[in-house]
PDB file of N, CA and C in Angstrom:
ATOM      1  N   UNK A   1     -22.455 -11.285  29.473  1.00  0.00           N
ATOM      2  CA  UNK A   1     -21.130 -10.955  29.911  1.00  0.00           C
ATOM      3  C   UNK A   1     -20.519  -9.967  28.915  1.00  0.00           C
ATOM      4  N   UNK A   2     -20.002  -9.043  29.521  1.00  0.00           N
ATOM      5  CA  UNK A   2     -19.143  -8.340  28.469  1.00  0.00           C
ATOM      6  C   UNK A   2     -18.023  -8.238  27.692  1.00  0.00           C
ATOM      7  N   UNK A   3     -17.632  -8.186  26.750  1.00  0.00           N
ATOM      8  CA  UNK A   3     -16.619  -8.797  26.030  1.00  0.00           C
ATOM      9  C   UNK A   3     -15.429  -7.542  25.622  1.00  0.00           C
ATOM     10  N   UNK A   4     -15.732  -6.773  25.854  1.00  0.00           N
ATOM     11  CA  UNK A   4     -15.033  -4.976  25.357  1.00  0.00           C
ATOM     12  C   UNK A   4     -15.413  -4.214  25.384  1.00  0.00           C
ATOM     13  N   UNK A   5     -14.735  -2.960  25.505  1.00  0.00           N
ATOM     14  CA  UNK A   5     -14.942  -1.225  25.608  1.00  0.00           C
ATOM     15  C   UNK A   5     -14.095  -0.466  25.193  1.00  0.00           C
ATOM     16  N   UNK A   6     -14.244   0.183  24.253  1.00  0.00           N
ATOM     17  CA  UNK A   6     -13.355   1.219  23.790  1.00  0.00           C
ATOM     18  C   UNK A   6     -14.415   2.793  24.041  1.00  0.00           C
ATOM     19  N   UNK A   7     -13.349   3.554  24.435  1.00  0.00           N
ATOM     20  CA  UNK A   7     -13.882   5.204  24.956  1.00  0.00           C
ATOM     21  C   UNK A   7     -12.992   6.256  24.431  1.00  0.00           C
ATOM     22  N   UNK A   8     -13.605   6.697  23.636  1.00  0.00           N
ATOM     23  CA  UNK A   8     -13.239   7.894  22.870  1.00  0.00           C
ATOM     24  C   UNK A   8     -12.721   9.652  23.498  1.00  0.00           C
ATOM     25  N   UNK A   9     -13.338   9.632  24.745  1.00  0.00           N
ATOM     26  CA  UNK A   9     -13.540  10.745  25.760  1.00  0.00           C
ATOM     27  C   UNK A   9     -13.321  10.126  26.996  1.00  0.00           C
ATOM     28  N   UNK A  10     -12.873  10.786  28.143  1.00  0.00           N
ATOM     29  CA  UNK A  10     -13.107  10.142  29.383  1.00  0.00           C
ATOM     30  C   UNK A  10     -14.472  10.112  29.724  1.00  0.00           C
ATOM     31  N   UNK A  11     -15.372  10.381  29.144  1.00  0.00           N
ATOM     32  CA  UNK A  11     -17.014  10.243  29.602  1.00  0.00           C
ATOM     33  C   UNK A  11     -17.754   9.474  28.379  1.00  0.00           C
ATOM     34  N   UNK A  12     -16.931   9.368  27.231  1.00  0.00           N
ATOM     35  CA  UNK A  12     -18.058   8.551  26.210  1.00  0.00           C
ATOM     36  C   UNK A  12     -17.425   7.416  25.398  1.00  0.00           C
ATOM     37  N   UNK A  13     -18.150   6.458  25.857  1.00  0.00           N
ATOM     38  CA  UNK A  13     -17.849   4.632  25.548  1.00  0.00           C
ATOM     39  C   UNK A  13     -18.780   4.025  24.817  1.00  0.00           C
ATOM     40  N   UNK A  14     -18.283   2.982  24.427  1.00  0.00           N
ATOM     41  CA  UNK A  14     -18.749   1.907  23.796  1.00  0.00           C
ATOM     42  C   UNK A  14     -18.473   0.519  24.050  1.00  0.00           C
ATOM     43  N   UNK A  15     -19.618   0.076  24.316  1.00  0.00           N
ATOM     44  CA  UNK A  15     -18.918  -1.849  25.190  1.00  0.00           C
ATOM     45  C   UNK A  15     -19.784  -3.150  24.455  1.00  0.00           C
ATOM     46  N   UNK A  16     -19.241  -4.525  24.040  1.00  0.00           N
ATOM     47  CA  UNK A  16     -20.047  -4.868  23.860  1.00  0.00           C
ATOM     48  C   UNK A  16     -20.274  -6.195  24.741  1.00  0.00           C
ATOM     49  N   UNK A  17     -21.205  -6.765  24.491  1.00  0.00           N
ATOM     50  CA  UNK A  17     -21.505  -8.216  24.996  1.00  0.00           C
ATOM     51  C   UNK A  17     -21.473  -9.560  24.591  1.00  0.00           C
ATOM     52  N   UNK A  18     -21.203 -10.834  25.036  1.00  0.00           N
ATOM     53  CA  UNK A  18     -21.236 -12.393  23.771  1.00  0.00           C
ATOM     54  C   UNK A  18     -22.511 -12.521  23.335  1.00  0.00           C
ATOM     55  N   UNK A  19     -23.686 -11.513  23.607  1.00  0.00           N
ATOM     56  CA  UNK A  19     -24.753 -11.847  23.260  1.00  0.00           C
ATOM     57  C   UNK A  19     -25.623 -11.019  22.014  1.00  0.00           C
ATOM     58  N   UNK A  20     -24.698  -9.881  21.374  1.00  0.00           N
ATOM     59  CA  UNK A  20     -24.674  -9.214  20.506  1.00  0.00           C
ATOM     60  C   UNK A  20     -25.759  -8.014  20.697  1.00  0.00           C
ATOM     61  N   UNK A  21     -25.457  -7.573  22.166  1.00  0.00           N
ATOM     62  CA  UNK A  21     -25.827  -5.899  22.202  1.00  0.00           C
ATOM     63  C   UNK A  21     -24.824  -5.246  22.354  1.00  0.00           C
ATOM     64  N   UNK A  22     -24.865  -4.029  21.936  1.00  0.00           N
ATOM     65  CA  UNK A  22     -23.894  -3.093  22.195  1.00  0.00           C
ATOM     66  C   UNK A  22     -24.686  -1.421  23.391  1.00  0.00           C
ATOM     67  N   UNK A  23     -23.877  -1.206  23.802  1.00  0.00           N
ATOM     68  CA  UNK A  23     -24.353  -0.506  24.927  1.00  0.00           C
ATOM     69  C   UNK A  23     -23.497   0.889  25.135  1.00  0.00           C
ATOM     70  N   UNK A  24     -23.415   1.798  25.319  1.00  0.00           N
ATOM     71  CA  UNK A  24     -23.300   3.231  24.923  1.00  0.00           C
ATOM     72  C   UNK A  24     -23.251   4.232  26.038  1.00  0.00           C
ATOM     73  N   UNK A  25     -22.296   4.963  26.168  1.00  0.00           N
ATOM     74  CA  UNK A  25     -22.833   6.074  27.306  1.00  0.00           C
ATOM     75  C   UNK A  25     -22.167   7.101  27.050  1.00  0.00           C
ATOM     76  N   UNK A  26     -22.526   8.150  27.304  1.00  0.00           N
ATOM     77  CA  UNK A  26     -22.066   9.433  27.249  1.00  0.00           C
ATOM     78  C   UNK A  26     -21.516  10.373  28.495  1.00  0.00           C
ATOM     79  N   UNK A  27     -21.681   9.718  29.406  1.00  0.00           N
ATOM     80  CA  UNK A  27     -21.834  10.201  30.778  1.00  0.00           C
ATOM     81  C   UNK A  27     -21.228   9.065  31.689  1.00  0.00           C
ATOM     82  N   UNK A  28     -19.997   8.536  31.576  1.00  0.00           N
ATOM     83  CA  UNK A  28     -19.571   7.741  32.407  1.00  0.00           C
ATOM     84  C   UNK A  28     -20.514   6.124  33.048  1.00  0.00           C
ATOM     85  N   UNK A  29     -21.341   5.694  32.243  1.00  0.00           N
ATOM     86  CA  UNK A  29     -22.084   4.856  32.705  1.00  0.00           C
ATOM     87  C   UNK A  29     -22.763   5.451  33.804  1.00  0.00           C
ATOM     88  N   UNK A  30     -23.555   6.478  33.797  1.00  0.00           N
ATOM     89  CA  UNK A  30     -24.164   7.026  34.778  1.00  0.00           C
ATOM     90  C   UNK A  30     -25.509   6.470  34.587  1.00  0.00           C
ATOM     91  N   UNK A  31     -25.985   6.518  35.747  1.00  0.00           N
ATOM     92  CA  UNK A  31     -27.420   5.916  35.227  1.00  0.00           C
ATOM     93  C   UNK A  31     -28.249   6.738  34.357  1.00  0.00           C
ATOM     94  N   UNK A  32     -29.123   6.201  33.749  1.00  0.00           N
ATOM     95  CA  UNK A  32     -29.720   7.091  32.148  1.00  0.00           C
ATOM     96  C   UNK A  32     -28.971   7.739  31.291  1.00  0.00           C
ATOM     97  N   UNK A  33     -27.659   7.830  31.717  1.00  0.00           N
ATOM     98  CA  UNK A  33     -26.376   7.601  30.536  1.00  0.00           C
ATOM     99  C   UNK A  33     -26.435   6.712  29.323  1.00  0.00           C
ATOM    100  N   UNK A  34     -26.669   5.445  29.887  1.00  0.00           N
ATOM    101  CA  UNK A  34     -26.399   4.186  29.094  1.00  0.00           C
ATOM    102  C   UNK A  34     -27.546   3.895  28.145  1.00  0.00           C
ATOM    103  N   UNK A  35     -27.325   3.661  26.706  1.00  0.00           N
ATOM    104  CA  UNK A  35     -28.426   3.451  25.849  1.00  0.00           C
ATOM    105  C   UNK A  35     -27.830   1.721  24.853  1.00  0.00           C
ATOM    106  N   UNK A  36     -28.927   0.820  24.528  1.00  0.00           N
ATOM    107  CA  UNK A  36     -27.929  -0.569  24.268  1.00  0.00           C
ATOM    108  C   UNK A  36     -29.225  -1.019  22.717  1.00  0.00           C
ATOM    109  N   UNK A  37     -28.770  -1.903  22.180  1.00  0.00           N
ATOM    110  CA  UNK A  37     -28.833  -1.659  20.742  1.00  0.00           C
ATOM    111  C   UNK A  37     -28.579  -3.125  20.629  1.00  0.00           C
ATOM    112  N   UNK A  38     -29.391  -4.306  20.262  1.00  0.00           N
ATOM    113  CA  UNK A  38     -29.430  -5.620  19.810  1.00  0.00           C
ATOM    114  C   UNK A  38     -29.011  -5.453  18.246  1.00  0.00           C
ATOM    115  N   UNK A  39     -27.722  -5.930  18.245  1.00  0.00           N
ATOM    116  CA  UNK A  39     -27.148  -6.121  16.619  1.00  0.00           C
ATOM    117  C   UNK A  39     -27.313  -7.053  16.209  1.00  0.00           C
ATOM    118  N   UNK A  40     -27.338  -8.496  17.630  1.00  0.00           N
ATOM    119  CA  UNK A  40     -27.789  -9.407  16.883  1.00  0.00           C
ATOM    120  C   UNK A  40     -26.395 -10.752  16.207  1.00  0.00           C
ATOM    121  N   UNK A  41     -25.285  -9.998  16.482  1.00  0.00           N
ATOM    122  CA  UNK A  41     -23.947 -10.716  16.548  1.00  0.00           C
ATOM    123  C   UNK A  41     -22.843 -10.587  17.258  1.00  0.00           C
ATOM    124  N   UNK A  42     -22.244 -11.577  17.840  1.00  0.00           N
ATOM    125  CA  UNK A  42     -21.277 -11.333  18.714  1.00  0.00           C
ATOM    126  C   UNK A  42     -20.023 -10.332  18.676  1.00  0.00           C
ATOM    127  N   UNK A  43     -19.481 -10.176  19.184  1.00  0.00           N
ATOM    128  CA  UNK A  43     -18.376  -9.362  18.558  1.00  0.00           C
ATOM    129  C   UNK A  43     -17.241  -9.499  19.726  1.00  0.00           C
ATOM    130  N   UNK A  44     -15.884  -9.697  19.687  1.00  0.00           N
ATOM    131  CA  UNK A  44     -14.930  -9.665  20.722  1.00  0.00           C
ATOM    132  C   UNK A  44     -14.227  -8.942  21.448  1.00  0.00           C
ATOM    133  N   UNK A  45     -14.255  -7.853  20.354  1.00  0.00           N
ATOM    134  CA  UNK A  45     -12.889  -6.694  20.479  1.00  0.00           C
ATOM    135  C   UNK A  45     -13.358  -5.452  20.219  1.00  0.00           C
ATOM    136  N   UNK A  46     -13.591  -4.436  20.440  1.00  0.00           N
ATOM    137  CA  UNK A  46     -14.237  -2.955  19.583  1.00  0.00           C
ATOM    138  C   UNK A  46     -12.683  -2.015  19.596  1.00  0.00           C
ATOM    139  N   UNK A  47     -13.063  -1.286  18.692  1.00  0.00           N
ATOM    140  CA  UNK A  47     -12.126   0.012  19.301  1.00  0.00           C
ATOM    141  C   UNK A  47     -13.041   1.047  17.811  1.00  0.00           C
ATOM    142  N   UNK A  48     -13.296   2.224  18.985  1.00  0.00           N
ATOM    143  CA  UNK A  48     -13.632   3.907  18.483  1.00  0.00           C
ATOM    144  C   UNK A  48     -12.603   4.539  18.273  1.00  0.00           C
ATOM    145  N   UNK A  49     -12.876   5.432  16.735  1.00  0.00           N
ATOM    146  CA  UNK A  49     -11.810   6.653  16.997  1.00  0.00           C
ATOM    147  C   UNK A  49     -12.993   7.802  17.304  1.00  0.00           C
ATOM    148  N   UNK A  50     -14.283   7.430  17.678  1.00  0.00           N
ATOM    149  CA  UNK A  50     -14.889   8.723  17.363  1.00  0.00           C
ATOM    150  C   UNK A  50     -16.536   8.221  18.226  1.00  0.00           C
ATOM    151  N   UNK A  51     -17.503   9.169  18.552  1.00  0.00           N
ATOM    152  CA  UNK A  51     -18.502   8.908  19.183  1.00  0.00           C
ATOM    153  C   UNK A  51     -19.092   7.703  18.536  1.00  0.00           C
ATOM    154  N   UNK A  52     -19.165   7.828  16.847  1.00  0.00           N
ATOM    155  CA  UNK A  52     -20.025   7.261  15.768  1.00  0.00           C
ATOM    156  C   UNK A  52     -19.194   6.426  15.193  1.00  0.00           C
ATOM    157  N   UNK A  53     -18.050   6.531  15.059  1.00  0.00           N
ATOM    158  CA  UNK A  53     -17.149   5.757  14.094  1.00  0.00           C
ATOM    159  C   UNK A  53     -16.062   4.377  15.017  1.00  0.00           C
ATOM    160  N   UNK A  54     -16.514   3.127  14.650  1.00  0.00           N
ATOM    161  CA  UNK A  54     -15.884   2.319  15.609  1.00  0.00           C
ATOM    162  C   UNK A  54     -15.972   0.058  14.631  1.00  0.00           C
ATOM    163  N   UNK A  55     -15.239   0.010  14.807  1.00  0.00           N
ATOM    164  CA  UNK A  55     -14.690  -1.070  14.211  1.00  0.00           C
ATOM    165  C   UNK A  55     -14.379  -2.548  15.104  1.00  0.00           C
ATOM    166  N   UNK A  56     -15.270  -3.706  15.223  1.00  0.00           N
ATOM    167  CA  UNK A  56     -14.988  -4.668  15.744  1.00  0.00           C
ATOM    168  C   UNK A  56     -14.871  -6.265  14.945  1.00  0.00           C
ATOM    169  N   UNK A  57     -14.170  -6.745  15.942  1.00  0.00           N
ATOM    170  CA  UNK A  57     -14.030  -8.233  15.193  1.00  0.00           C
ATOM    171  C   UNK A  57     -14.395  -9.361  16.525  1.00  0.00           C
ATOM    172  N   UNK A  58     -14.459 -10.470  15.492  1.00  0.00           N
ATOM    173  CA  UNK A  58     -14.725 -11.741  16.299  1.00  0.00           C
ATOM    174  C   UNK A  58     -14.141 -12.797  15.850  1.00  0.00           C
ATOM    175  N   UNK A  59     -14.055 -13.792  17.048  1.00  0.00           N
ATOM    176  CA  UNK A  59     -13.047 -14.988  16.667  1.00  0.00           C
ATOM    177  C   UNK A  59     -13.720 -16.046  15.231  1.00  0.00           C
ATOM    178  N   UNK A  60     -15.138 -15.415  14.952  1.00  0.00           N
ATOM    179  CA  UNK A  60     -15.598 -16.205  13.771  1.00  0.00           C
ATOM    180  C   UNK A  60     -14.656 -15.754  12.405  1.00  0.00           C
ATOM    181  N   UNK A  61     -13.838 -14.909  12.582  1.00  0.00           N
ATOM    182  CA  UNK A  61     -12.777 -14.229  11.767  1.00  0.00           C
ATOM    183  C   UNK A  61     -13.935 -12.928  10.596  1.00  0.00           C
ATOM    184  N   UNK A  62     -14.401 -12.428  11.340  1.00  0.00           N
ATOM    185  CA  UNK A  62     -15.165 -10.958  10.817  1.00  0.00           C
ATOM    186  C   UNK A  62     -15.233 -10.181  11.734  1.00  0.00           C
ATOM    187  N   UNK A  63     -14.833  -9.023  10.326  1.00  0.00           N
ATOM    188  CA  UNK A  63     -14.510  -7.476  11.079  1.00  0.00           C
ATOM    189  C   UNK A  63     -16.132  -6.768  10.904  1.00  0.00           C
ATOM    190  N   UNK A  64     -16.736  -5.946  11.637  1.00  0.00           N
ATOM    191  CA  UNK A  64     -17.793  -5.486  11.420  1.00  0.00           C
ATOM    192  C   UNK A  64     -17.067  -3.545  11.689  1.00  0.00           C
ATOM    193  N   UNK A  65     -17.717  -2.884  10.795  1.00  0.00           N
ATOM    194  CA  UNK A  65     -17.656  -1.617  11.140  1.00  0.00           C
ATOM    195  C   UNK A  65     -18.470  -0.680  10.950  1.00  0.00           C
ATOM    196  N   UNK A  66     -19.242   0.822  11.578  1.00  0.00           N
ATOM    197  CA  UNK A  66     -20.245   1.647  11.857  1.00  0.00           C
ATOM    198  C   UNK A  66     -19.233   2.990  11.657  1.00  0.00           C
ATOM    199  N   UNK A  67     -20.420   3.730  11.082  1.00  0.00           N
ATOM    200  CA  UNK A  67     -20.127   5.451  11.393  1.00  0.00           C
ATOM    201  C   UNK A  67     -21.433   5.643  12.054  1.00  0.00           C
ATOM    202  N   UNK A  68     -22.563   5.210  12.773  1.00  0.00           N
ATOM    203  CA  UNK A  68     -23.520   5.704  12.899  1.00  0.00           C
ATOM    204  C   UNK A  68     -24.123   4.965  13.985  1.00  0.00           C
ATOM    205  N   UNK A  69     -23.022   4.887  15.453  1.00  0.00           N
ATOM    206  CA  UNK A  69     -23.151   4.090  16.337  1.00  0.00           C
ATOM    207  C   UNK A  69     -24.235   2.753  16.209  1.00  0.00           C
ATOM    208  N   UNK A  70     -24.275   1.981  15.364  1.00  0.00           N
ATOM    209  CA  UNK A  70     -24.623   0.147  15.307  1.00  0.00           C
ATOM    210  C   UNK A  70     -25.813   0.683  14.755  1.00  0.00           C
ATOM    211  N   UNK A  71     -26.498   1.738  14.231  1.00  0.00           N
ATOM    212  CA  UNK A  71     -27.865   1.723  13.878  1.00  0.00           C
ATOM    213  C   UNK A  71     -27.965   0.279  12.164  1.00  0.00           C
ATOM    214  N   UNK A  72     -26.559   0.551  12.381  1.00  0.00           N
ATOM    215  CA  UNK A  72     -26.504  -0.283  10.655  1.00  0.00           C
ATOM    216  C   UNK A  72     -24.759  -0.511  10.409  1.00  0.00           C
ATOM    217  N   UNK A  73     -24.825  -1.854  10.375  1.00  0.00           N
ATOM    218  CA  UNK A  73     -23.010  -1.929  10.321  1.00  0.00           C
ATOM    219  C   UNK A  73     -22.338  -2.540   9.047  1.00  0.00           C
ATOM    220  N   UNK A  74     -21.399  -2.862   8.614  1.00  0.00           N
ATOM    221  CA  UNK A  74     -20.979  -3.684   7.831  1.00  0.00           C
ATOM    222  C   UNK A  74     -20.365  -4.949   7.961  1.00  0.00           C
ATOM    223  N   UNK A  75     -19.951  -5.848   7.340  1.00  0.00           N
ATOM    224  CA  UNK A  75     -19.096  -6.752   7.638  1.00  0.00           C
ATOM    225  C   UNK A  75     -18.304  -7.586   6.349  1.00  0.00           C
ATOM    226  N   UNK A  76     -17.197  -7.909   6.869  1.00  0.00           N
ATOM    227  CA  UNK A  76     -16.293  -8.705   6.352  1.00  0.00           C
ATOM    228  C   UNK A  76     -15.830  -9.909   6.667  1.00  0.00           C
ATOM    229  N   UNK A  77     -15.405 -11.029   5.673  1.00  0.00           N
ATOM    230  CA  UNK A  77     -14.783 -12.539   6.479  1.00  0.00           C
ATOM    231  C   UNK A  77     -13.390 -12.047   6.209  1.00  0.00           C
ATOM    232  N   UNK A  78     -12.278 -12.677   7.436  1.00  0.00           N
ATOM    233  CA  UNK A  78     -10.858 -11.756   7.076  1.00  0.00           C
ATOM    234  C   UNK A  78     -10.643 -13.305   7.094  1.00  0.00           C
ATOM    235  N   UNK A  79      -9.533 -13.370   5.549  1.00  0.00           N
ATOM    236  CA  UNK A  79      -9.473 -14.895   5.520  1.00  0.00           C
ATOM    237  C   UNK A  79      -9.162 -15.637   6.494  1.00  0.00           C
ATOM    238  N   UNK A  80     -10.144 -16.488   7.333  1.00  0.00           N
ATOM    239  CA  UNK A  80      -9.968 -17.327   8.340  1.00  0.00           C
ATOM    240  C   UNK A  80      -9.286 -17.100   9.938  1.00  0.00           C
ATOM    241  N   UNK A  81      -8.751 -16.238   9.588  1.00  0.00           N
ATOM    242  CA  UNK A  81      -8.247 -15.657  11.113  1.00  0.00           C
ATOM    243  C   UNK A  81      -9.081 -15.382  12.312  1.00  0.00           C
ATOM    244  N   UNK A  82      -9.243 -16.123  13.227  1.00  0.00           N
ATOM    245  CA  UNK A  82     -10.159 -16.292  14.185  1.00  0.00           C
ATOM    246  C   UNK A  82      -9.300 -14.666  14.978  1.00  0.00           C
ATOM    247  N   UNK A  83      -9.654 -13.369  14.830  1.00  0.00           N
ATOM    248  CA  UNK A  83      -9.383 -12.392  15.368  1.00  0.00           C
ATOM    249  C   UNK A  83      -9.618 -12.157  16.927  1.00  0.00           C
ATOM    250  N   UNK A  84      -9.153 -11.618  17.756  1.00  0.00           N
ATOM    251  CA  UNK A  84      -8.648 -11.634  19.340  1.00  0.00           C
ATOM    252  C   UNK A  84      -9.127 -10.067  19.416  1.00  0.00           C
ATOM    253  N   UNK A  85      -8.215  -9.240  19.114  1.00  0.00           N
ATOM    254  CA  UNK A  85      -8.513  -7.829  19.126  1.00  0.00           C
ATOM    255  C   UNK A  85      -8.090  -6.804  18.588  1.00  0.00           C
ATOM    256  N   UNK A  86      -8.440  -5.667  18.193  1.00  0.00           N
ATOM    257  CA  UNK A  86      -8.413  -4.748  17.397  1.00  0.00           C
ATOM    258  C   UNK A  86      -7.893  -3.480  18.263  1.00  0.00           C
ATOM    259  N   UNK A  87      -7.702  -2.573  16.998  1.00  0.00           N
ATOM    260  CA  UNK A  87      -7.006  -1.103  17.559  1.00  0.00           C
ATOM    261  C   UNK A  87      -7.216  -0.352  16.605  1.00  0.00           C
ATOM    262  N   UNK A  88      -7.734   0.386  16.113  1.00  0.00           N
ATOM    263  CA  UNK A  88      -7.516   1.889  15.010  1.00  0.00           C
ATOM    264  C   UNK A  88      -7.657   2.884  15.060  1.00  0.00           C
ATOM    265  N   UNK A  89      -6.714   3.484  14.275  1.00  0.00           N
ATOM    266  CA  UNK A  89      -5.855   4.841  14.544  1.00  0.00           C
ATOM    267  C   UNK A  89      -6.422   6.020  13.667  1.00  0.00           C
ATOM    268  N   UNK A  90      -7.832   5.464  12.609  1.00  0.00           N
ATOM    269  CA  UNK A  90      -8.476   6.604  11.543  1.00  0.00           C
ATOM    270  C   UNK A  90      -9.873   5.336  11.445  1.00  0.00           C
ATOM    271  N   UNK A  91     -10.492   6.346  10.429  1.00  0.00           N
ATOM    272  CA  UNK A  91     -12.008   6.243  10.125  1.00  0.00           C
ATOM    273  C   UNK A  91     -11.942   4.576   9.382  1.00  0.00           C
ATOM    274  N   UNK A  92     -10.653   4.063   8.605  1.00  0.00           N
ATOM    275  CA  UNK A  92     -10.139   3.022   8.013  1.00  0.00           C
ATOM    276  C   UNK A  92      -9.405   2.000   8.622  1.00  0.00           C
ATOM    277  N   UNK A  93      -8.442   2.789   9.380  1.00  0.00           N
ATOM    278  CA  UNK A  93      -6.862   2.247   9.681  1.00  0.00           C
ATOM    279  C   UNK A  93      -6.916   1.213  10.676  1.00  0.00           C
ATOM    280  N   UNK A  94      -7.081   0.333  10.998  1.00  0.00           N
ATOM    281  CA  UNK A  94      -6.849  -0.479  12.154  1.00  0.00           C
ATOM    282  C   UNK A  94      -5.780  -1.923  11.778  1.00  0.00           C
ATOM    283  N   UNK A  95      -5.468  -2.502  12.938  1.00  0.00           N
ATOM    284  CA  UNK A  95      -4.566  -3.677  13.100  1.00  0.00           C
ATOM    285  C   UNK A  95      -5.660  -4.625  14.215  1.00  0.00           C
ATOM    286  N   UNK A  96      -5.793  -5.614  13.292  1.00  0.00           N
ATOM    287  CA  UNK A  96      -6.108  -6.892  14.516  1.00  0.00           C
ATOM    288  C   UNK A  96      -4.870  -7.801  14.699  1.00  0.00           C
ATOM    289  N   UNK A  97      -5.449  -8.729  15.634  1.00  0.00           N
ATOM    290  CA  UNK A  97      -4.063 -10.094  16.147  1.00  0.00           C
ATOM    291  C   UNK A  97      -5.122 -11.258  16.292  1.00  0.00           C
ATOM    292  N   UNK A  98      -4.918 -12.441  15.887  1.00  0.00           N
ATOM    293  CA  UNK A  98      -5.210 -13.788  16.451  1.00  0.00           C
ATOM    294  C   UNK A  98      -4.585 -14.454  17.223  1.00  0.00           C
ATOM    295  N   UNK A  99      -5.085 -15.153  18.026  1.00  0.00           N
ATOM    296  CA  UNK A  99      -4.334 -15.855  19.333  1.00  0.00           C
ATOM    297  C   UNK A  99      -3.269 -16.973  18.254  1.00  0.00           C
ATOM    298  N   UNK A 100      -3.348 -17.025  16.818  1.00  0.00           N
ATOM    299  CA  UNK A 100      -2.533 -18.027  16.207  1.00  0.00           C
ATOM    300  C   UNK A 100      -0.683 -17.057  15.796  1.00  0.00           C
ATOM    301  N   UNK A 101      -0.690 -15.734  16.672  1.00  0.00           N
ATOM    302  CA  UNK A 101       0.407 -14.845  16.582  1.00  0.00           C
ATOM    303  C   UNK A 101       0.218 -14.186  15.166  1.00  0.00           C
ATOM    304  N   UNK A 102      -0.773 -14.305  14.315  1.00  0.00           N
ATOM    305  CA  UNK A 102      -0.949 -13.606  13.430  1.00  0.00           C
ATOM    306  C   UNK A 102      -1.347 -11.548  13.773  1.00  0.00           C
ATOM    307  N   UNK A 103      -0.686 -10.826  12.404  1.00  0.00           N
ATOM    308  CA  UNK A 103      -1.704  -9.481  12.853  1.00  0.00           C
ATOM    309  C   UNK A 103      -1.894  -9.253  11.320  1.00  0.00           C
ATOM    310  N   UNK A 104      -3.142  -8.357  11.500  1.00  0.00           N
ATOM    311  CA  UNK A 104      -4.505  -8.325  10.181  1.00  0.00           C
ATOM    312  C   UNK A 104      -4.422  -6.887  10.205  1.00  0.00           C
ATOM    313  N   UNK A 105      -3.934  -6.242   9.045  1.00  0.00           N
ATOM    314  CA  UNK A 105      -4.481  -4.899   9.304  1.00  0.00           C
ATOM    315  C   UNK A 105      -4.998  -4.588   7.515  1.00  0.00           C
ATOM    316  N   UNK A 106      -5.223  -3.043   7.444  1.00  0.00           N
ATOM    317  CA  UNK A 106      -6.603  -2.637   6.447  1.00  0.00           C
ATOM    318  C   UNK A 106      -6.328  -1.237   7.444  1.00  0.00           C
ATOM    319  N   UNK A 107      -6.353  -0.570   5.876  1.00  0.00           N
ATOM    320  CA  UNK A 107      -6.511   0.949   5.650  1.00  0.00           C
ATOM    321  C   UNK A 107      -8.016   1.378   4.771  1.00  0.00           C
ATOM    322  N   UNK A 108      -8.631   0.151   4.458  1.00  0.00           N
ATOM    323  CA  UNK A 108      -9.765   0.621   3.520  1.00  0.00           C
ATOM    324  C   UNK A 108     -11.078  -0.331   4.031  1.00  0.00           C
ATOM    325  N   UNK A 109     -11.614  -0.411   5.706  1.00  0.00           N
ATOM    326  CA  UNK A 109     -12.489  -1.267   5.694  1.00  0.00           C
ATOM    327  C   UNK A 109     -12.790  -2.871   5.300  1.00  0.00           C
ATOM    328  N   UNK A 110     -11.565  -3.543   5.489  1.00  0.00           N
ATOM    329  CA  UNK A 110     -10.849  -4.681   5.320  1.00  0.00           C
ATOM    330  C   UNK A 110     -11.606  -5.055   4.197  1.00  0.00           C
ATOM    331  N   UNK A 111     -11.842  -4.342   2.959  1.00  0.00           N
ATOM    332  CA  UNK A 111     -11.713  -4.852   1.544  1.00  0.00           C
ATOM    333  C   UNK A 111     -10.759  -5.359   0.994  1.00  0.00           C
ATOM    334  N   UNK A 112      -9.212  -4.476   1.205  1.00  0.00           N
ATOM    335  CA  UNK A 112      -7.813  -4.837   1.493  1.00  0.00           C
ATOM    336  C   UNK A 112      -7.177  -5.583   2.567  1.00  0.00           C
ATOM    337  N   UNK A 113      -6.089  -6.759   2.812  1.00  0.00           N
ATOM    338  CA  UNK A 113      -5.600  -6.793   4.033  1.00  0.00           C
ATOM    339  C   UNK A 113      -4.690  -7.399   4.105  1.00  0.00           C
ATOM    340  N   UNK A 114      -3.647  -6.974   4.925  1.00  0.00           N
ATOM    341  CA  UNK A 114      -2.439  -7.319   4.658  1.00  0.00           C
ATOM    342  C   UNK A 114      -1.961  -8.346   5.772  1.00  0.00           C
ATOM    343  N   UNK A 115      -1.631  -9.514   5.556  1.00  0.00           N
ATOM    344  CA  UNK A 115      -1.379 -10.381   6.958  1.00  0.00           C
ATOM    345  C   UNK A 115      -0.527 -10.861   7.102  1.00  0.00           C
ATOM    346  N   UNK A 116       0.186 -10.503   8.398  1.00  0.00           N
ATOM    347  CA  UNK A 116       1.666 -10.693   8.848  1.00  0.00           C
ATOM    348  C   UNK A 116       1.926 -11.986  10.220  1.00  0.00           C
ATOM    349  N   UNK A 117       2.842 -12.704  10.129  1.00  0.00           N
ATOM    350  CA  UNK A 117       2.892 -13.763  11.201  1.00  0.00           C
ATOM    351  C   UNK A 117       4.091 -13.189  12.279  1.00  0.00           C
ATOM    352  N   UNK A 118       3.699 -12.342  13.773  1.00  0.00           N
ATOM    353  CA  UNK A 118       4.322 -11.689  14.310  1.00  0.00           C
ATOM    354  C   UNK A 118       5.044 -12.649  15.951  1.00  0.00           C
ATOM    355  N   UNK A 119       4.370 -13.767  15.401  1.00  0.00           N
ATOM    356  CA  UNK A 119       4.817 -14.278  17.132  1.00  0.00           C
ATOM    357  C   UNK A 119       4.472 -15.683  16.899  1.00  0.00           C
TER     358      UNK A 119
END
């Protein structure tokens, strides 16, 4: 089942699944468009600013992030915050939310993070 998609272009996306592939197209999900990539961990939420550059989290409360569409990613534990979904605005910059009305954001690859109780 699929869990998110963020699209950078009106023709080029990124989606992932609860079963930890991520899946790719350049061409509107056209057929032989689509290319998919076993990472191997779940993920909930994605968001791209860029073909290569794209940042997701999961309710296990880790942010994972790529410049080099999933060939190799990183990851972080964001203290305990079972994360919902994400948004970012640069190669760094994003804001998550937990369904507990919390929001998580990080300008530096959530080495830093600043956490606010919004709801």
């Amino acid at each position: 089942m699929l869990s998110s998609v963020s699209c950078t272009s009106t023709s080029v996306c990124v989606a992932f699944d609860h079963s930890g592939n991520v899946y790719t197209t350049t061409n509107d999900w056209m057929p032989g468009s689509v290319q998919s990539k076993k990472v191997g961990t779940a993920m909930d939420s994605v968001s791209c600013v860029s073909t290569t550059d794209c940042q997701s989290v999961n309710i296990n409360a880790k942010a994972f992030w790529t410049t080099n569409q999933w060939f190799s990613f990183k990851s972080s534990k964001i203290d305990g915050h079972e994360l919902a979904s994400i948004s970012c605005w640069g190669g760094t910059n994003c804001s998550a939310v937990d369904e507990s009305g919390y929001a998580v954001t990080t300008d530096n690859d959530w080495i830093n993070t600043t956490v606010v109780k919004i709801a």
